[in-house]
C-alpha atoms as a PDB file:
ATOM      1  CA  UNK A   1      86.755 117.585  65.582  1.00  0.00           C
ATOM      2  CA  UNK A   2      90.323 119.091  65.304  1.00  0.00           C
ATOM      3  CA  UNK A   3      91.471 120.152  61.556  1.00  0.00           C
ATOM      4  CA  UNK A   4      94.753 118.124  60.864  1.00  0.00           C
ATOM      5  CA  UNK A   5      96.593 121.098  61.395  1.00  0.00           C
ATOM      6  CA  UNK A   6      95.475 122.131  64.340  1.00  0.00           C
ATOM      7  CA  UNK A   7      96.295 118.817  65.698  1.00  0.00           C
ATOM      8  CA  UNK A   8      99.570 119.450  64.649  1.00  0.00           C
ATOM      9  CA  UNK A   9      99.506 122.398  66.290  1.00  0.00           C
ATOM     10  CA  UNK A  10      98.357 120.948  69.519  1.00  0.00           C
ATOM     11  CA  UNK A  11     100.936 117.801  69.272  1.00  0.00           C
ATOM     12  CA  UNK A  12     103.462 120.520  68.681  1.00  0.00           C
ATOM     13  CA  UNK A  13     102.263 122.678  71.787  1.00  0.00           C
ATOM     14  CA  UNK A  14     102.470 120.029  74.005  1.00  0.00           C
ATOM     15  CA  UNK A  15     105.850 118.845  73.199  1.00  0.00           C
ATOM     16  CA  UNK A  16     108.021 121.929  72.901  1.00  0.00           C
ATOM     17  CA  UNK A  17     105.919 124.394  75.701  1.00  0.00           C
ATOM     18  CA  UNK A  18     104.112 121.752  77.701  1.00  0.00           C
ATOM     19  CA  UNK A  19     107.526 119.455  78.426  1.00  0.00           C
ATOM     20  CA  UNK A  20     110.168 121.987  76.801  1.00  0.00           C
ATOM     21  CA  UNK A  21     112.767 121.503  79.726  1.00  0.00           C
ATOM     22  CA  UNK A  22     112.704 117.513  79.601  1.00  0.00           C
ATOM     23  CA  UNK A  23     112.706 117.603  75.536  1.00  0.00           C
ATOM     24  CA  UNK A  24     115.728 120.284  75.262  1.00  0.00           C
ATOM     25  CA  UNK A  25     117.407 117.694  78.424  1.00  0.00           C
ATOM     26  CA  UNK A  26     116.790 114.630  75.699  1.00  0.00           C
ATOM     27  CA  UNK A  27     117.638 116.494  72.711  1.00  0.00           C
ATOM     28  CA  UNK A  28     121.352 117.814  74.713  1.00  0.00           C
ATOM     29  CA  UNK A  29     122.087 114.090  76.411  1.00  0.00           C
ATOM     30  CA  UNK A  30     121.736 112.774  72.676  1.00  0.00           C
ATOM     31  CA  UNK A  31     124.104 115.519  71.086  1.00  0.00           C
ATOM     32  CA  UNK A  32     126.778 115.346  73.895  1.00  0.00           C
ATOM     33  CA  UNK A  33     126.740 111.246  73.375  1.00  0.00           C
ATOM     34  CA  UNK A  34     126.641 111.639  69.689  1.00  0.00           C
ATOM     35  CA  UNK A  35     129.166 114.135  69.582  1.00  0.00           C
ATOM     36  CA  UNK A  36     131.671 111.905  72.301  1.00  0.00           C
ATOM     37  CA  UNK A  37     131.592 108.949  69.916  1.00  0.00           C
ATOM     38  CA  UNK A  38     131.266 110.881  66.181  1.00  0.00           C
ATOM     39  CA  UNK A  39     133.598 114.305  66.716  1.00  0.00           C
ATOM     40  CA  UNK A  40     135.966 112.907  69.767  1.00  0.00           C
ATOM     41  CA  UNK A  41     135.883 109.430  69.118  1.00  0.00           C
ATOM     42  CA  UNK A  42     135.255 107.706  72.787  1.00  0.00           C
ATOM     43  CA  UNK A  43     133.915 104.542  70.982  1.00  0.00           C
ATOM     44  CA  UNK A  44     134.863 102.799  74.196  1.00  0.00           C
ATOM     45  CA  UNK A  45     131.499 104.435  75.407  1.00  0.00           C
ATOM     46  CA  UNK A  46     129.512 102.319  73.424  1.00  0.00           C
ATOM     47  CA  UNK A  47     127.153  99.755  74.833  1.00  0.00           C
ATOM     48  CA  UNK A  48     125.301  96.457  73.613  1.00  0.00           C
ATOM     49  CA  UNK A  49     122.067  96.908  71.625  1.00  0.00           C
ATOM     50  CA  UNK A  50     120.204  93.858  73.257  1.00  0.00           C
ATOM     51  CA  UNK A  51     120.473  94.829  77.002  1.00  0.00           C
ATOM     52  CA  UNK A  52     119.272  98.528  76.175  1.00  0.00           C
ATOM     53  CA  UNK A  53     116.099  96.765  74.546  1.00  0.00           C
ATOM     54  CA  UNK A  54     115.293  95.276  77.730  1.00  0.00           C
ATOM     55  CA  UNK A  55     115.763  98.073  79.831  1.00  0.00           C
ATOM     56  CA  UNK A  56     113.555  99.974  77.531  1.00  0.00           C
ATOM     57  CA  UNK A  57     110.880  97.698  77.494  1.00  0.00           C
ATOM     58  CA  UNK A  58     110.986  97.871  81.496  1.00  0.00           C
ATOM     59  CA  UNK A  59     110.651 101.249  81.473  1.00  0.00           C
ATOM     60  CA  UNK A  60     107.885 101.338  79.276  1.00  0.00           C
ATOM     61  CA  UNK A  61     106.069  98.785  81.446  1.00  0.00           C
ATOM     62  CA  UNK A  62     107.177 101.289  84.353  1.00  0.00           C
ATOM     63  CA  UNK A  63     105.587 104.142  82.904  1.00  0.00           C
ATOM     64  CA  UNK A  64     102.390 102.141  81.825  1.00  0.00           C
ATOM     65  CA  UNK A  65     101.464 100.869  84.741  1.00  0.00           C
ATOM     66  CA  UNK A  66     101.129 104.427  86.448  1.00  0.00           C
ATOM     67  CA  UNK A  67      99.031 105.871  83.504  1.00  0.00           C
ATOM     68  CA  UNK A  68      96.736 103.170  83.520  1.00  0.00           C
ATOM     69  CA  UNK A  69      96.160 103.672  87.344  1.00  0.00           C
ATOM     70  CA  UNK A  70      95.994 107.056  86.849  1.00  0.00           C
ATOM     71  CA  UNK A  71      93.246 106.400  84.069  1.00  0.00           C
ATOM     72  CA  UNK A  72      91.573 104.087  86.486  1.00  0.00           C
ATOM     73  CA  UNK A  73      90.903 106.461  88.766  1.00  0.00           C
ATOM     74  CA  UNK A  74      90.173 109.232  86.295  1.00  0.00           C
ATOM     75  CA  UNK A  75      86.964 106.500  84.603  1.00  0.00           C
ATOM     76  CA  UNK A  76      86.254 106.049  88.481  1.00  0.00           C
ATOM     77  CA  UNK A  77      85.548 109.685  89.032  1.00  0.00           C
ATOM     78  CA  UNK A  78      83.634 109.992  85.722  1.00  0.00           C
ATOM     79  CA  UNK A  79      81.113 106.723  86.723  1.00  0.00           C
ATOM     80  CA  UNK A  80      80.565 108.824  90.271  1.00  0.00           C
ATOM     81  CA  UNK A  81      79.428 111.491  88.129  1.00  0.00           C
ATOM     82  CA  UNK A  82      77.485 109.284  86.343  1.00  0.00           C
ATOM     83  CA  UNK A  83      75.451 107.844  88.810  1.00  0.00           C
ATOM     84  CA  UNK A  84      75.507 111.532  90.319  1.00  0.00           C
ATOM     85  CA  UNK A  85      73.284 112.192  86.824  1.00  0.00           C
ATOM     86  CA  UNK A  86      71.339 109.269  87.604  1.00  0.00           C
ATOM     87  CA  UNK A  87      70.569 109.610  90.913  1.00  0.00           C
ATOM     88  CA  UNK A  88      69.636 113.733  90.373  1.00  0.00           C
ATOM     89  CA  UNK A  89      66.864 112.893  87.921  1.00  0.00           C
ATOM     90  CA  UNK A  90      65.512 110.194  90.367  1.00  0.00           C
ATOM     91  CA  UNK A  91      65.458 112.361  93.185  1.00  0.00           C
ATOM     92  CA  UNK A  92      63.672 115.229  90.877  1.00  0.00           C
ATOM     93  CA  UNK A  93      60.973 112.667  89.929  1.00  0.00           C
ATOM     94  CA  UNK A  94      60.509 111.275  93.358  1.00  0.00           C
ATOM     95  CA  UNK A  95      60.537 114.979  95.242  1.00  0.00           C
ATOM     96  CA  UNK A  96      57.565 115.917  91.889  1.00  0.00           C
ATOM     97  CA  UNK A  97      55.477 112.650  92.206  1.00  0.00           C
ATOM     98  CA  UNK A  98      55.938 112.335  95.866  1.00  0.00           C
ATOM     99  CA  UNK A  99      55.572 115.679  97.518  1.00  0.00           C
ATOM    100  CA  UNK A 100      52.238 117.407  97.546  1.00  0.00           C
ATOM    101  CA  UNK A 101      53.154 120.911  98.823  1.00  0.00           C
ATOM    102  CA  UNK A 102      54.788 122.637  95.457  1.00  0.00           C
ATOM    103  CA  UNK A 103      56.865 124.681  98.197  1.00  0.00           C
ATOM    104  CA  UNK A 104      58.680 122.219  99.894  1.00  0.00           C
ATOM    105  CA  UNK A 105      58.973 120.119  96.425  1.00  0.00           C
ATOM    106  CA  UNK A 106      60.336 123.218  95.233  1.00  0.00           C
ATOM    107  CA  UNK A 107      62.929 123.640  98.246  1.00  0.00           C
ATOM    108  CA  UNK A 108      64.110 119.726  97.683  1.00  0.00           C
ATOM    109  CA  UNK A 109      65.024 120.207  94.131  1.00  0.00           C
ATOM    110  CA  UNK A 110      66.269 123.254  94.285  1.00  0.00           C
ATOM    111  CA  UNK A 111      68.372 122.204  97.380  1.00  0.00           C
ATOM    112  CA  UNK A 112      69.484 119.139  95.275  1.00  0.00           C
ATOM    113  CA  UNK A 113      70.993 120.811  92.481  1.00  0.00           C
ATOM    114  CA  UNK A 114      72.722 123.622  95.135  1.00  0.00           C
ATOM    115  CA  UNK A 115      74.112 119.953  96.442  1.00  0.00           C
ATOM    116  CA  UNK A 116      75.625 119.345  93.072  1.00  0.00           C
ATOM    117  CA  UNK A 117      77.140 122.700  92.539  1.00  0.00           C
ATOM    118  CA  UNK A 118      78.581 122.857  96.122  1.00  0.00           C
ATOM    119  CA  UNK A 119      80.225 119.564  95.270  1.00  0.00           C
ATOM    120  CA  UNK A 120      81.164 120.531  92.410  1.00  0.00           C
ATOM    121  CA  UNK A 121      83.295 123.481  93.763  1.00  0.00           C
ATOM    122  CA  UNK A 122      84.426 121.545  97.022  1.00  0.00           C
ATOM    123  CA  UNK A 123      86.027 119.152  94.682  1.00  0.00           C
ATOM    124  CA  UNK A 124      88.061 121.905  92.148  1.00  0.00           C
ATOM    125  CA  UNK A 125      89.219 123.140  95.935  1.00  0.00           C
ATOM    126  CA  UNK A 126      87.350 126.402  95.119  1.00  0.00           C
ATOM    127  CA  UNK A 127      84.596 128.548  97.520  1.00  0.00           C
ATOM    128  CA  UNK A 128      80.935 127.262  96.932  1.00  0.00           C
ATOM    129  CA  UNK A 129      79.816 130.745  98.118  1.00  0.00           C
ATOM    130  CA  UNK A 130      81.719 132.590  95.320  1.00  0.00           C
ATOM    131  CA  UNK A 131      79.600 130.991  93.172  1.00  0.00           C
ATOM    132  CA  UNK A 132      76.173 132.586  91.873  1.00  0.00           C
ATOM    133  CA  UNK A 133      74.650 128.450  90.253  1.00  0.00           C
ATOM    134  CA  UNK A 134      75.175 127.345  94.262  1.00  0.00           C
ATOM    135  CA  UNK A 135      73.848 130.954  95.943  1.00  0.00           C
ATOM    136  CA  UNK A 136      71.215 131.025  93.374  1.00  0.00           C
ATOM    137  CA  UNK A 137      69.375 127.720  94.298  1.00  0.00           C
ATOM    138  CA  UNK A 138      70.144 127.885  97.944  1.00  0.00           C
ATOM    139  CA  UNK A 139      68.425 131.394  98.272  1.00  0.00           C
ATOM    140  CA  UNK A 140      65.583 129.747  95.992  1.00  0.00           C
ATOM    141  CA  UNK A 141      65.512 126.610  98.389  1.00  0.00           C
ATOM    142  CA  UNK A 142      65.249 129.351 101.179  1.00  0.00           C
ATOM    143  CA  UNK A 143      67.927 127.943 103.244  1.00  0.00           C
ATOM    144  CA  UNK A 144      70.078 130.554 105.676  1.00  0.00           C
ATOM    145  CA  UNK A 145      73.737 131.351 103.786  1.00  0.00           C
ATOM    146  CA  UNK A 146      75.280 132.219 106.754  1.00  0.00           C
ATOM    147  CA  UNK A 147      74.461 129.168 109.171  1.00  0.00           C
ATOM    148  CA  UNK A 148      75.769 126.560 105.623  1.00  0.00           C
ATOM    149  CA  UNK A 149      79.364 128.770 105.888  1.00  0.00           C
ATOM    150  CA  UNK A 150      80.128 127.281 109.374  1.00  0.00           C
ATOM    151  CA  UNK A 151      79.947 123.888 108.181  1.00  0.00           C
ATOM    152  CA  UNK A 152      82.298 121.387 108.101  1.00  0.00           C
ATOM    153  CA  UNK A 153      81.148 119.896 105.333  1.00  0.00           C
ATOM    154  CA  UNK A 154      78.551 121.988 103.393  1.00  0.00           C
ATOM    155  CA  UNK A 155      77.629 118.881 101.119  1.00  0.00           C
ATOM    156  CA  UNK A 156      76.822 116.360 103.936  1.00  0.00           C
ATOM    157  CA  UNK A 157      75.078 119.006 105.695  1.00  0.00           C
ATOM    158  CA  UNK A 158      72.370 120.286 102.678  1.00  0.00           C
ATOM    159  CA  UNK A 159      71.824 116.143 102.422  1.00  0.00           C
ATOM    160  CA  UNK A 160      71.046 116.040 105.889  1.00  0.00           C
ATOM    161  CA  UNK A 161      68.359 119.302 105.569  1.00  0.00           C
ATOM    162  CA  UNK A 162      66.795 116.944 102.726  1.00  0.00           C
ATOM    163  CA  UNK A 163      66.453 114.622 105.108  1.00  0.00           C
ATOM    164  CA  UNK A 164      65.224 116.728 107.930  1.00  0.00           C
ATOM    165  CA  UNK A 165      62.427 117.906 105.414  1.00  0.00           C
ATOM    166  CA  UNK A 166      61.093 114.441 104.419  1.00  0.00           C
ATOM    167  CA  UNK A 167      60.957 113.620 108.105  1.00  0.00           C
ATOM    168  CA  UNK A 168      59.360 116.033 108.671  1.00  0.00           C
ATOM    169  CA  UNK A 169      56.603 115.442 106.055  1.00  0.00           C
ATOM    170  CA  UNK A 170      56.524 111.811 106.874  1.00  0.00           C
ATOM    171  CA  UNK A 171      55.432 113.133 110.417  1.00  0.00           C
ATOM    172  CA  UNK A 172      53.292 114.967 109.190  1.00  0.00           C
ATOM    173  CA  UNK A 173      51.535 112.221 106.882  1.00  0.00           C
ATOM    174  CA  UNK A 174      52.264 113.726 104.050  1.00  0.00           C
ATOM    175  CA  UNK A 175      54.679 111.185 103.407  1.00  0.00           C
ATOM    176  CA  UNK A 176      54.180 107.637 103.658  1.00  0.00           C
ATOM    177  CA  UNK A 177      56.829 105.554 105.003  1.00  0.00           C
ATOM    178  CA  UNK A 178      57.300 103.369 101.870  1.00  0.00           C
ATOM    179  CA  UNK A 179      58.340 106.888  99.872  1.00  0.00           C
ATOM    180  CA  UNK A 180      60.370 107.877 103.067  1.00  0.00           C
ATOM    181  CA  UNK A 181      62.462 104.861 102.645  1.00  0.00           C
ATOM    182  CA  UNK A 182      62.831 105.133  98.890  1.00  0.00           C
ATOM    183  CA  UNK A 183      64.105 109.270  99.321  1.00  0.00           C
ATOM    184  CA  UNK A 184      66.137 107.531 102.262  1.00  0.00           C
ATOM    185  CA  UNK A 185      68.209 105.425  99.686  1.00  0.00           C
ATOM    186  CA  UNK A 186      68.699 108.149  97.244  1.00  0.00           C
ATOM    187  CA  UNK A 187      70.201 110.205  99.682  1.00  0.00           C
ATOM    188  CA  UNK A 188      72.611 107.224 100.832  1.00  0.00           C
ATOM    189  CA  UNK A 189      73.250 106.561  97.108  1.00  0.00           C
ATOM    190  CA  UNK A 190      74.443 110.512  97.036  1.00  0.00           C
ATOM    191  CA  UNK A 191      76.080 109.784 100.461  1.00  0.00           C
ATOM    192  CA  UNK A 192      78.084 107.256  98.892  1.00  0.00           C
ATOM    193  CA  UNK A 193      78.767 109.138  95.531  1.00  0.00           C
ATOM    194  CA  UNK A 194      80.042 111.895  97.395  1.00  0.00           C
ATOM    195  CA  UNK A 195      82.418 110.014  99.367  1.00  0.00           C
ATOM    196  CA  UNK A 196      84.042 107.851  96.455  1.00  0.00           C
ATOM    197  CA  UNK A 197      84.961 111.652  95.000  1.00  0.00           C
ATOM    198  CA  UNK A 198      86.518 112.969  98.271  1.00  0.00           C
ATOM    199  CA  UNK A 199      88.791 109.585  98.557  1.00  0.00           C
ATOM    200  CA  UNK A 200      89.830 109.710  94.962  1.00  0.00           C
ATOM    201  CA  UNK A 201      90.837 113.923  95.859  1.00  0.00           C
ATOM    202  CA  UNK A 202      92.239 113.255  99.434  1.00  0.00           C
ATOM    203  CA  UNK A 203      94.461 110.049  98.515  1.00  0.00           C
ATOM    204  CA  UNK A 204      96.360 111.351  95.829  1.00  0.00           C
ATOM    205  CA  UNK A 205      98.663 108.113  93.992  1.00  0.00           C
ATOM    206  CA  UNK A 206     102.239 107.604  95.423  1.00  0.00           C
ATOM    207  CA  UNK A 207     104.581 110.060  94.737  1.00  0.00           C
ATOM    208  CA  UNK A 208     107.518 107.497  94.229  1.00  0.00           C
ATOM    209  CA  UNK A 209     106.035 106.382  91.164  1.00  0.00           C
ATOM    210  CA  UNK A 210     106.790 109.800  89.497  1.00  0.00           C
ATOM    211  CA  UNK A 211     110.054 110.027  90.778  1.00  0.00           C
ATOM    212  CA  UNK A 212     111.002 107.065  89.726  1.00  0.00           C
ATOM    213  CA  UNK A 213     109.919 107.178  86.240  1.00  0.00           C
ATOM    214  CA  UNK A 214     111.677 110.269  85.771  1.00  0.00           C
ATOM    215  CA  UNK A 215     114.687 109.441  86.924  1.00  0.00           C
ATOM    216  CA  UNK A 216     114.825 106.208  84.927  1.00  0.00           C
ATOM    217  CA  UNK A 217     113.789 107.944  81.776  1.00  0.00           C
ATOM    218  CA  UNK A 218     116.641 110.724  82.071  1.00  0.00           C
ATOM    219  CA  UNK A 219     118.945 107.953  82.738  1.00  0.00           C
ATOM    220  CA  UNK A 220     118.004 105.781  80.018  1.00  0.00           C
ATOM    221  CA  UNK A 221     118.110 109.614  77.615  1.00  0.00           C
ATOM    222  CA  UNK A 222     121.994 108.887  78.302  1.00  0.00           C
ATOM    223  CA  UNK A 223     122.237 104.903  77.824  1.00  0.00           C
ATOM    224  CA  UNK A 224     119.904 104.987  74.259  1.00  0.00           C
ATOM    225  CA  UNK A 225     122.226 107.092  72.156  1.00  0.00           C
ATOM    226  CA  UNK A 226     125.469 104.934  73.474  1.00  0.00           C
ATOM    227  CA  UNK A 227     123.708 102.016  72.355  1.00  0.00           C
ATOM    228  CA  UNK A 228     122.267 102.848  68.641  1.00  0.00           C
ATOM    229  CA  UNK A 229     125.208 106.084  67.812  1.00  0.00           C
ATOM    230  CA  UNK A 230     127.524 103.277  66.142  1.00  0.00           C
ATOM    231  CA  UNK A 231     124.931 102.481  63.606  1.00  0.00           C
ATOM    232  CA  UNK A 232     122.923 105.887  63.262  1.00  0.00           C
ATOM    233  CA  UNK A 233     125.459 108.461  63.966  1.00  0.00           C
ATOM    234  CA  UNK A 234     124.097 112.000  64.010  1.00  0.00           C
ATOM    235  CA  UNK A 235     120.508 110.423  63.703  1.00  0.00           C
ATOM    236  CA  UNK A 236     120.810 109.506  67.481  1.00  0.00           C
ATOM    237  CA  UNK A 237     119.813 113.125  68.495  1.00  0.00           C
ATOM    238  CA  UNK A 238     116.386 113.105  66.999  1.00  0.00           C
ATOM    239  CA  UNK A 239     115.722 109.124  68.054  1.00  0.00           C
ATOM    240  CA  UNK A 240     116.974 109.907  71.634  1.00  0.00           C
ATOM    241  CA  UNK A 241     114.600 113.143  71.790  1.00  0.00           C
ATOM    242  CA  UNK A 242     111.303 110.663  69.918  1.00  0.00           C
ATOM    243  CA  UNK A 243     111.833 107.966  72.387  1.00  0.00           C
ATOM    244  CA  UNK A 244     112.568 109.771  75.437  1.00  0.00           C
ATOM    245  CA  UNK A 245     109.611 112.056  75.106  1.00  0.00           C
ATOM    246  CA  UNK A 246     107.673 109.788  73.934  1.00  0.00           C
ATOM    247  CA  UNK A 247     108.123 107.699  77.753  1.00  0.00           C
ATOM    248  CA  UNK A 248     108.260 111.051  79.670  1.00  0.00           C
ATOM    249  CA  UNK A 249     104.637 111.934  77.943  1.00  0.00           C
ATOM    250  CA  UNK A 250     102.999 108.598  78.919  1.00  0.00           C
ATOM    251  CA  UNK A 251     104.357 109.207  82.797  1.00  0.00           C
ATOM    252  CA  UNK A 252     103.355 112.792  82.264  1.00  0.00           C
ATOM    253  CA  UNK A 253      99.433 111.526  81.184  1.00  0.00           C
ATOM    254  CA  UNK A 254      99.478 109.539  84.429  1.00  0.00           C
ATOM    255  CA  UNK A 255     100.301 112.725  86.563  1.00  0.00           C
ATOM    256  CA  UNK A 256      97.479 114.684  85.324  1.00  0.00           C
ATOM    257  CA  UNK A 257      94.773 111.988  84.874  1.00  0.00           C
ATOM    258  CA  UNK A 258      95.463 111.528  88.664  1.00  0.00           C
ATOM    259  CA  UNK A 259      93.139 114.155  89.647  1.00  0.00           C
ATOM    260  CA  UNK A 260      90.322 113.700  87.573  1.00  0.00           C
ATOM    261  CA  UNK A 261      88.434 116.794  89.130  1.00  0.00           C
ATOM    262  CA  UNK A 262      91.117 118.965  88.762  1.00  0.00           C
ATOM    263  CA  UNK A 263      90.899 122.547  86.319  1.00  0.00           C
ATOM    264  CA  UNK A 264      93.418 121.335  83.781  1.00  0.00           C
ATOM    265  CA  UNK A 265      92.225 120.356  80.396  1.00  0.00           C
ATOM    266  CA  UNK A 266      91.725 117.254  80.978  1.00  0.00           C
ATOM    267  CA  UNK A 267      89.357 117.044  84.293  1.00  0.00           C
ATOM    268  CA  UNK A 268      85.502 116.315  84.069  1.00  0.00           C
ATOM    269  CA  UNK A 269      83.754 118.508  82.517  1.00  0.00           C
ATOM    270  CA  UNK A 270      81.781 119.088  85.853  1.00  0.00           C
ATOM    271  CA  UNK A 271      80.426 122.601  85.327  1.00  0.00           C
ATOM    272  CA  UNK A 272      78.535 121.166  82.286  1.00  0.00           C
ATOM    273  CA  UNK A 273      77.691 118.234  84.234  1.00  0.00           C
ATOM    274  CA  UNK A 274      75.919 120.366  87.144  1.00  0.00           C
ATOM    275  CA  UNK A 275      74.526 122.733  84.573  1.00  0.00           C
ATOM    276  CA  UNK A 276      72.894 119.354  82.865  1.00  0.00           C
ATOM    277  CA  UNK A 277      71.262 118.400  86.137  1.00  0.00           C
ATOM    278  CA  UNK A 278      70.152 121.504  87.118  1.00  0.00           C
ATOM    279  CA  UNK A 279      68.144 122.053  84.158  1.00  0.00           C
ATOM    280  CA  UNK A 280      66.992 118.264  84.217  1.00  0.00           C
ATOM    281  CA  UNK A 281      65.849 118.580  87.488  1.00  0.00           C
ATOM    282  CA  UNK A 282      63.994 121.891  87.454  1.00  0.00           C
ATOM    283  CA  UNK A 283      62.192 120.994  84.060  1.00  0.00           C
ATOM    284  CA  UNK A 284      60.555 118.474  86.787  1.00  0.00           C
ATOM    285  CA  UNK A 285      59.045 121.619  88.404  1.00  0.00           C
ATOM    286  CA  UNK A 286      57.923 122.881  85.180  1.00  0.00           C
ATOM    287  CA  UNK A 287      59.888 125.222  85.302  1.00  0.00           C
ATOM    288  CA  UNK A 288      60.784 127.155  81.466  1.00  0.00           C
ATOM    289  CA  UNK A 289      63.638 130.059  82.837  1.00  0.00           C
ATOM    290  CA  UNK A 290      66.165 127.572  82.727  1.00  0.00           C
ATOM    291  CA  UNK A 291      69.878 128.734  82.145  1.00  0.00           C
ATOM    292  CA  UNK A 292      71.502 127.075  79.018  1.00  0.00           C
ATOM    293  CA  UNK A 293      73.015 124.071  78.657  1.00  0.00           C
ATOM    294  CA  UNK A 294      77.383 123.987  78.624  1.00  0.00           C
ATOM    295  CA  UNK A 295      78.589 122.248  76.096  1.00  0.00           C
ATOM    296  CA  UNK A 296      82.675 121.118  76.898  1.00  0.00           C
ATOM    297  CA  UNK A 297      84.755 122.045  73.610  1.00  0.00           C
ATOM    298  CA  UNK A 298      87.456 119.524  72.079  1.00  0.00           C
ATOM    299  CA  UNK A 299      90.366 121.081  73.985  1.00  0.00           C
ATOM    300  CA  UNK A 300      88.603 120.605  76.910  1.00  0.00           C
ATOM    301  CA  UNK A 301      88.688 124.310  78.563  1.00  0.00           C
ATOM    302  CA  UNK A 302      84.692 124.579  79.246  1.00  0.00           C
ATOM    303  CA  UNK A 303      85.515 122.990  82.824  1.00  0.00           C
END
């Protein structure tokens, strides 16, 4: 939990560095307003109280409405990852109770959590074979490097090598088909995971809602001060900096909660989600050399 004043700190941070440029363009439209009507007197600029309210209030549904889709997809991503959790601790137990041969239980499991970290990576738009959690369980799972780097999609393709090895043990009769079809559906359950996290990275929200939010906040960082300078004089500058920031913050949240797999601080804390199912599913194995768990701090930069 954050101390009170580092909370201050961080409210600080965010307004002055984070959104600088559009506070210092607030803070300037209310002092060249303010000082039109209090040093030059251009009261003829002044404008009705009551329509301002209403155009505020728009705005503020405006802005709204794009955060909370924003949000929407950002809860979407995190239930994906849930059921990813879910659906990694079933497969563990079914590939442990299942599977006879401790080799090819091994290579499932260990495949499965190379799976997560591949996806994991895909989905940050960074190289799954720059990272030593994905190399590590694919070499363990005994699966060829160099054949996975020519795929088109490296996650589909490990899910379909799961498959190919309970086939093959169903044909075997090491397998019977009632477990087949149960390992069947939690592949299509990871099939279908997997796919509701690409569409929510591929189809990114409209950019006209942005730009329009912006634009109607800057102009309303203008029409504010003409409306309240009459009664608050030099107190416009600070109000027309509070309010305006306070709108261009809430359409700023609903940029970056857009992306909810994104590095910034506040994506899913996927590397501690993989690192959580990793160790989950090898304890299965019985396995002890486990790495540690990652814990995500407050400000969110444990990714």
């Amino acid at each position: 939990m954050l101390l009170p004043a580092k909370r201050q700190f961080v409210f600080t941070r965010v307004v002055f560095l984070w959104q600088w440029k559009r506070s210092l363009f607030f803070l300037l439209s209310g002092l060249a307003v303010t000082a039109s009507v209090e040093v030059w007197s251009l009261t003829f600029l002044e404008l009705p109280t009551l329509p301002l309210s209403v155009v505020g209030a728009a705005i503020g549904i405006f802005v709204s409405f794009r955060t909370n889709q924003a949000y929407d997809r950002w809860w979407e991503g995190r239930k994906l990852w849930g059921a990813m959790i879910n659906q990694s601790r079933h497969w563990a137990s079914q590939a442990t109770k299942y599977i006879d041969d401790p080799h090819v239980r091994r290579r499932l499991v260990h495949r499965h959590t190379a799976y997560v970290h591949a996806l994991r990576r895909l989905l940050r738009k960074q190289d799954p074979f720059d990272d030593d959690d994905f190399l590590g369980r694919i070499l363990v799972a005994g699966d060829d490097v160099e054949s996975l780097r020519g795929e088109s999609n490296l996650t589909h393709a490990l899910l379909d090598r799961q498959l190919e090895e309970l086939v093959a043990q169903s044909k075997l009769g090491k397998l019977s088909d009632l477990q087949l079809q149960s390992m069947d559906e939690t592949l299509r359950e990871l099939v279908s995971i997997q796919g509701g996290c690409e569409r929510i990275k591929k189809t990114p929200m409209p950019p006209l809602y942005g730009l329009l939010a912006n634009r109607l906040v800057e102009l309303y960082a203008f029409l504010l001060p003409l409306a309240v300078v009459e009664r608050m004089g030099w107190w416009t500058i600070p109000v027309n900096l509070l309010v305006c920031t306070a709108f261009s913050l809430i359409a700023e949240a609903g940029r970056v909660l857009e992306d909810p797999f994104t590095l910034y601080y506040n994506g899913l804390p996927l590397s501690a989600i993989s690192r959580m199912i990793e160790v989950n599913a090898r304890q299965r194995l019985g396995e002890t050399e486990l790495p540690p768990m990652l814990t995500p701090d407050s400000s969110g930069l444990l990714m």
